[in-house]
N, C-alpha and C. Protein backbone atom coordinates (compact mmCIF):
# COMPACT_ATOMS: atom_id res chain seq x y z
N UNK A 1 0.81 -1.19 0.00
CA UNK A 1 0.00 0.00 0.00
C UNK A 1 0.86 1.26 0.00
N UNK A 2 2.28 1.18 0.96
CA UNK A 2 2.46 2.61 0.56
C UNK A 2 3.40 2.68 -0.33
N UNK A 3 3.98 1.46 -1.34
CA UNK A 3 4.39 1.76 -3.04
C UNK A 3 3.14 2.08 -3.46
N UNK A 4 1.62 2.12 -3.89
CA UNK A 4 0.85 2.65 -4.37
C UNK A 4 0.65 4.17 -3.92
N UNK A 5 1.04 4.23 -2.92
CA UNK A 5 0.25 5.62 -2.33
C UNK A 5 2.11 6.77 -2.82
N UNK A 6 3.20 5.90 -2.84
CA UNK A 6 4.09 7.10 -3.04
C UNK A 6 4.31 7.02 -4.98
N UNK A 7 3.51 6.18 -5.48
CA UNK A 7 3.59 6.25 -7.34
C UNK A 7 2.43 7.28 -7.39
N UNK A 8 1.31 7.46 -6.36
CA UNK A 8 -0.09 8.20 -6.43
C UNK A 8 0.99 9.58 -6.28
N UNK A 9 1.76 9.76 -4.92
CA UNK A 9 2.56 10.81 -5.12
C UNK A 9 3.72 11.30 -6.06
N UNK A 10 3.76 10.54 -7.26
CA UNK A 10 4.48 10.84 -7.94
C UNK A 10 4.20 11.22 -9.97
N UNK A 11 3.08 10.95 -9.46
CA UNK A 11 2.09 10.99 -10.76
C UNK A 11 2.51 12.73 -10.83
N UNK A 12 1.86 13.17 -10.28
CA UNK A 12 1.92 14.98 -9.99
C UNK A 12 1.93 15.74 -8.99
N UNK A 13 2.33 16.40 -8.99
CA UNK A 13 2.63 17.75 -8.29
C UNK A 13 1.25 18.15 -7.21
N UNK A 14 0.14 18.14 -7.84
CA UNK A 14 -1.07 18.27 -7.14
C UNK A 14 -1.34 17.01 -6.35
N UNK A 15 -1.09 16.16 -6.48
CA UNK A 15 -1.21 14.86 -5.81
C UNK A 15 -0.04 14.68 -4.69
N UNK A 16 1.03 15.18 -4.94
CA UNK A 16 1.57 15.43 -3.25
C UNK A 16 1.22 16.48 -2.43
N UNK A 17 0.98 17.77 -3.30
CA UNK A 17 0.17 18.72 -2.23
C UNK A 17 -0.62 18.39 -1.68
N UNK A 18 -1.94 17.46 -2.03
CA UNK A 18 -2.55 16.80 -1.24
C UNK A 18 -2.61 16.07 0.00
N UNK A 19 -1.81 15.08 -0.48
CA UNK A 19 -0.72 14.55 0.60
C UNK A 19 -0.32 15.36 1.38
N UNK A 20 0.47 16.34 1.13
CA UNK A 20 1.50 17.32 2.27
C UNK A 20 0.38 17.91 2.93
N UNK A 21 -0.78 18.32 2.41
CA UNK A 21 -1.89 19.34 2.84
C UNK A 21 -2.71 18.29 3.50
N UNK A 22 -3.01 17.66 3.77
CA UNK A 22 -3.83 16.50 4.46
C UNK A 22 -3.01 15.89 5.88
N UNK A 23 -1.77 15.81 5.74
CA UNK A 23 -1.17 15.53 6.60
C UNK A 23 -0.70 16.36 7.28
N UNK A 24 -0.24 17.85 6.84
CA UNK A 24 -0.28 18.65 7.69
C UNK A 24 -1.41 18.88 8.58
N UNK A 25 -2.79 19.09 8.22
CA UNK A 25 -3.99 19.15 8.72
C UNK A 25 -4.02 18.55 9.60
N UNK A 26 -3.74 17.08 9.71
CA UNK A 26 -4.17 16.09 10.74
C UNK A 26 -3.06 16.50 12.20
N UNK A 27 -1.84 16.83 11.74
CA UNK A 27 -0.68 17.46 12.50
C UNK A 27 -1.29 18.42 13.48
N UNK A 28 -1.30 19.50 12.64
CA UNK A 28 -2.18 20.51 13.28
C UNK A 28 -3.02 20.60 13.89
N UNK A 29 -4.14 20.14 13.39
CA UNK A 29 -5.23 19.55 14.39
C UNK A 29 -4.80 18.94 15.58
N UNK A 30 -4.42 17.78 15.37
CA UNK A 30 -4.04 17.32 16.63
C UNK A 30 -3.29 18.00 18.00
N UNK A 31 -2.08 18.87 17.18
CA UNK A 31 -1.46 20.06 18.23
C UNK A 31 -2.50 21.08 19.14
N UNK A 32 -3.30 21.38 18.32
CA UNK A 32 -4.20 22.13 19.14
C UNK A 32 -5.00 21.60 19.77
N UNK A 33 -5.36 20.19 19.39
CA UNK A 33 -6.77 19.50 20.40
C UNK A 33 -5.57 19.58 21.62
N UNK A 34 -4.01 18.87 21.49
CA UNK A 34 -3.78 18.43 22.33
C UNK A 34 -3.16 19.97 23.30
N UNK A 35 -3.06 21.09 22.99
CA UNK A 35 -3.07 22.42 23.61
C UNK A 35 -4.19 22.89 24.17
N UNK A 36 -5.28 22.60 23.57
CA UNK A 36 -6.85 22.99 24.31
C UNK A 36 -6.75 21.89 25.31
N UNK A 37 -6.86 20.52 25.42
CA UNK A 37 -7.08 20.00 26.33
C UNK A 37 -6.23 20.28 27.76
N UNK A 38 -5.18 20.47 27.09
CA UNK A 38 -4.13 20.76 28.50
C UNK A 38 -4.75 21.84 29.06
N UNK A 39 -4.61 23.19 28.49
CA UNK A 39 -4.97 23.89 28.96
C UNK A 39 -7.02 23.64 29.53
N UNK A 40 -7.30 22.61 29.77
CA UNK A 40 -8.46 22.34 29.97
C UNK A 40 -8.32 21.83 31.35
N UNK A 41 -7.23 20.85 30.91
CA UNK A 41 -7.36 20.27 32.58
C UNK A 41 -6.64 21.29 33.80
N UNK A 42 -5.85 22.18 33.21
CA UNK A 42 -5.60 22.99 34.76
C UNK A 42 -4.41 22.87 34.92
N UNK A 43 -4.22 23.42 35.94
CA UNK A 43 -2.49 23.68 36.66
C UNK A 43 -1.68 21.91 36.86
N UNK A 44 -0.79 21.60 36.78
CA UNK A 44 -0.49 20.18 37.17
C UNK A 44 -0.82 19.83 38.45
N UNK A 45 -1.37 18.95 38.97
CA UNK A 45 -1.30 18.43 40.44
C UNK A 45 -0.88 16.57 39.94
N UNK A 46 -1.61 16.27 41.17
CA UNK A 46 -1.47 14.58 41.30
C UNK A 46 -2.68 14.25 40.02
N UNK A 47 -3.41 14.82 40.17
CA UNK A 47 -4.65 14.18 39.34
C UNK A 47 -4.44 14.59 37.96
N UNK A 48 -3.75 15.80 37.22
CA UNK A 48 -3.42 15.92 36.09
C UNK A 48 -2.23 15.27 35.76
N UNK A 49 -1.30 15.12 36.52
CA UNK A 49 -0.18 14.56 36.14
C UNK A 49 -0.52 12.65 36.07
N UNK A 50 -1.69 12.37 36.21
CA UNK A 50 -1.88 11.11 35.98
C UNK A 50 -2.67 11.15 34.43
N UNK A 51 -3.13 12.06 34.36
CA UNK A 51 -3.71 12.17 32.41
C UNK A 51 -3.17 12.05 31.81
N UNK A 52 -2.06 12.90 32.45
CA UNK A 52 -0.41 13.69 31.20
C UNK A 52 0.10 12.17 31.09
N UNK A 53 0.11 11.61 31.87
CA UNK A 53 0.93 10.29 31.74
C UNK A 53 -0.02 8.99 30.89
N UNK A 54 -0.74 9.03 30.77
CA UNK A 54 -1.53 8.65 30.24
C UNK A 54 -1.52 8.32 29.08
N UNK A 55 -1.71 10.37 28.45
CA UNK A 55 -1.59 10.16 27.29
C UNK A 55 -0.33 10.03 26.63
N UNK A 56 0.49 10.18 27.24
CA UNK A 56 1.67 10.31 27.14
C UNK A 56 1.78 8.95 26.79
N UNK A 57 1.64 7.81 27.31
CA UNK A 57 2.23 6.62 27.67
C UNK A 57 1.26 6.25 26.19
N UNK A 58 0.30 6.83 25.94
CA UNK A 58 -0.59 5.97 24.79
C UNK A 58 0.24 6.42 22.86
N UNK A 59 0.94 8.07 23.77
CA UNK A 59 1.67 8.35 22.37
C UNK A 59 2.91 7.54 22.53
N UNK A 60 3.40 7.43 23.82
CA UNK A 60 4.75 6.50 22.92
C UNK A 60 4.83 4.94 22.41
N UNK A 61 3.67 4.25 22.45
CA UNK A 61 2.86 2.84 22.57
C UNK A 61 3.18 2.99 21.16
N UNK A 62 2.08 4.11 20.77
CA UNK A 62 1.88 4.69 19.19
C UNK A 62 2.88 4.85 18.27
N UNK A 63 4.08 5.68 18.68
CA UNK A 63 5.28 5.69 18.58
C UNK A 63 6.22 4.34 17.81
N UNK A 64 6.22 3.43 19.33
CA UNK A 64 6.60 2.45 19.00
C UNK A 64 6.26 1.40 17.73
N UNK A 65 4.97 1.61 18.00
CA UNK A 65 4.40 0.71 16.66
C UNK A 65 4.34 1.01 15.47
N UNK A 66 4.08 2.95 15.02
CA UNK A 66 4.32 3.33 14.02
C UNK A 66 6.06 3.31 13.34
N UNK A 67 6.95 3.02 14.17
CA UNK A 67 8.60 3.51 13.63
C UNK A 67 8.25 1.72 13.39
N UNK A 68 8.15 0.79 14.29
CA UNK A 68 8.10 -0.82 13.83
C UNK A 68 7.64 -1.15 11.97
N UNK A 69 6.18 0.08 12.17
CA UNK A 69 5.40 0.02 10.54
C UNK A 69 6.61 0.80 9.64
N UNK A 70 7.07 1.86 9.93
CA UNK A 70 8.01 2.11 8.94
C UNK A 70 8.91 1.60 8.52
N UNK A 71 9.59 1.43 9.47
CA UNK A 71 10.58 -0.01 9.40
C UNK A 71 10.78 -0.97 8.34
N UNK A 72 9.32 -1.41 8.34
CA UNK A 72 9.06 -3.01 7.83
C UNK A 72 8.38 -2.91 6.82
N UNK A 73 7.64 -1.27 6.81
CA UNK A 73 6.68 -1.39 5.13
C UNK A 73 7.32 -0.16 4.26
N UNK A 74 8.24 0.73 4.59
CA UNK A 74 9.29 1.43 3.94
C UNK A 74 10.20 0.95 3.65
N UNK A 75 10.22 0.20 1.63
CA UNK A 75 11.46 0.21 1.21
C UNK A 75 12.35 1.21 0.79
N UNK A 76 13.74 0.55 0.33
CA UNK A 76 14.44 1.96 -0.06
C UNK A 76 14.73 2.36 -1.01
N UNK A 77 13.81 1.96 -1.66
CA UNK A 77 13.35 2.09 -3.30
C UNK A 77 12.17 3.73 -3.20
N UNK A 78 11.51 3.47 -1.85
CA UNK A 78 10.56 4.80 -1.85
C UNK A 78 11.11 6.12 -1.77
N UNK A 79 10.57 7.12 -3.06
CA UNK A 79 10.96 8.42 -3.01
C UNK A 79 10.54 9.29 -1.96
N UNK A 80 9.31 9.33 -1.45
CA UNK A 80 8.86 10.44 -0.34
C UNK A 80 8.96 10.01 1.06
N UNK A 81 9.88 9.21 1.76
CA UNK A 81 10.04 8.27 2.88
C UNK A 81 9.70 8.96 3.57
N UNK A 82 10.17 10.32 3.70
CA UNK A 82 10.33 11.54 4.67
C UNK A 82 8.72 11.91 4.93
N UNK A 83 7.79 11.99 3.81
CA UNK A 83 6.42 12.43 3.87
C UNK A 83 5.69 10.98 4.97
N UNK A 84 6.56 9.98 4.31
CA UNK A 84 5.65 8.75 5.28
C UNK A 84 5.83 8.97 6.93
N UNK A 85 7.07 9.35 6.60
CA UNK A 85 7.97 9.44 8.65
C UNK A 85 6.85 10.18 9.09
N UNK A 86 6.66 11.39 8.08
CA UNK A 86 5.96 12.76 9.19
C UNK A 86 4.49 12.39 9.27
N UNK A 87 3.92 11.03 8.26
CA UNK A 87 2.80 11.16 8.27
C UNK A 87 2.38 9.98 9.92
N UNK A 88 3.60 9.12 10.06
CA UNK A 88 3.37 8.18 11.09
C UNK A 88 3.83 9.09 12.54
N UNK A 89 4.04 9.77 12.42
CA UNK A 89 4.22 11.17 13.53
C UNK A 89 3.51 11.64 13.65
N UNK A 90 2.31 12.58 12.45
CA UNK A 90 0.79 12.55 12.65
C UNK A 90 0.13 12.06 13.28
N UNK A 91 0.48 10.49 12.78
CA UNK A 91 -0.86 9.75 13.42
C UNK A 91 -0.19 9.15 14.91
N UNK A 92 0.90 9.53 15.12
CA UNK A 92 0.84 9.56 17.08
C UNK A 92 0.54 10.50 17.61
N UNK A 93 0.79 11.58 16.80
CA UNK A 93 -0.52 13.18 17.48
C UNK A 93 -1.87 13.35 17.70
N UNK A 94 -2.32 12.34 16.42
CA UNK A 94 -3.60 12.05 16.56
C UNK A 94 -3.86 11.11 17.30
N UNK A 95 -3.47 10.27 17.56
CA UNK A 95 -3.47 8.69 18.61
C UNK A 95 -3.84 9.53 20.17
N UNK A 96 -2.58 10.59 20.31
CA UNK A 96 -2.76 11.27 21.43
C UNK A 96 -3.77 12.76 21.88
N UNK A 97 -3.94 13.30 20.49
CA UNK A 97 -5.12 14.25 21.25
C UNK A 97 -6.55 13.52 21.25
N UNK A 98 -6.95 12.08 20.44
CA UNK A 98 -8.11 11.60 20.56
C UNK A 98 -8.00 10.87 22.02
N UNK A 99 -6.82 10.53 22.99
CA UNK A 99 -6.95 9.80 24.24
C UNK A 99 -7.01 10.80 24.99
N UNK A 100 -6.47 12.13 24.78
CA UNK A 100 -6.41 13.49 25.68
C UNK A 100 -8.12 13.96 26.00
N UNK A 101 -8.65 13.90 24.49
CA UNK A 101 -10.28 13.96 24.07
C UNK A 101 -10.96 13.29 24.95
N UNK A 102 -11.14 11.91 24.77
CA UNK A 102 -11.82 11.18 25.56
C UNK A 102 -11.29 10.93 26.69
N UNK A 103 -10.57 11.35 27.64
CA UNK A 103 -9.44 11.30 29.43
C UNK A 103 -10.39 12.90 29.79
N UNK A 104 -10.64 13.96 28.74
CA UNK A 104 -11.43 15.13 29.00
C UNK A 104 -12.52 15.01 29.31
N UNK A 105 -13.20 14.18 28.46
CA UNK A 105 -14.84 13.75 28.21
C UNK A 105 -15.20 13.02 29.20
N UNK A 106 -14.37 12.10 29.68
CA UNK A 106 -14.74 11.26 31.20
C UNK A 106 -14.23 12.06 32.43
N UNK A 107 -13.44 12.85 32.69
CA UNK A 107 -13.17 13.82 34.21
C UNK A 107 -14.07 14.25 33.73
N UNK A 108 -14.37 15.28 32.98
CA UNK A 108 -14.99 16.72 32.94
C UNK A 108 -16.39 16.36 33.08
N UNK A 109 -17.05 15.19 32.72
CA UNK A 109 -18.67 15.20 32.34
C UNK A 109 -19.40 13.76 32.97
């Protein structure tokens, strides 16, 4: 799948902006869910510093398993490796502001 998805990026020019623009998005997004939420839960104590760890512990889980996927499904034949790295870095931002999301949704409500 991602030799199809980096020949999709290589067809054209508009077809990696896509890419770059989609994955930035998800980046972004995620930075700010995970900046609103902090700033949601409050000053650190005992009870925030058990969230932080939390999510923390769920992004480096994420981490781990996404560098394992690159690893093993990035050959070195692929031209945009670098777009894949940042996109499996995404998706531990996203891994972590959706556990930050729902760790909010259960204290808060």
């Amino acid at each position: 799948m991602i030799d199809v998805l980096d020949r999709w990026m290589l067809e054209s020019v508009g077809n990696f902006n896509i890419f770059v623009g989609v994955m930035t998005f998800i980046y972004i997004g995620s930075l700010l869910v995970l900046f609103f939420v902090g700033k949601k839960f409050g000053r650190p104590d005992e009870r925030t510093n058990a969230i932080y760890l939390k999510i923390i512990s769920s992004m480096f889980t994420t981490q781990l398993i996404m560098t394992g996927l690159f690893i093993s499904l990035v050959d070195s034949n692929i031209h945009y490796f670098r777009q894949f790295l940042l996109l499996f870095q995404a998706i531990v931002f996203l891994v972590g502001a959706i556990n930050a999301f729902r760790l909010y949704k259960k204290d808060f409500n």
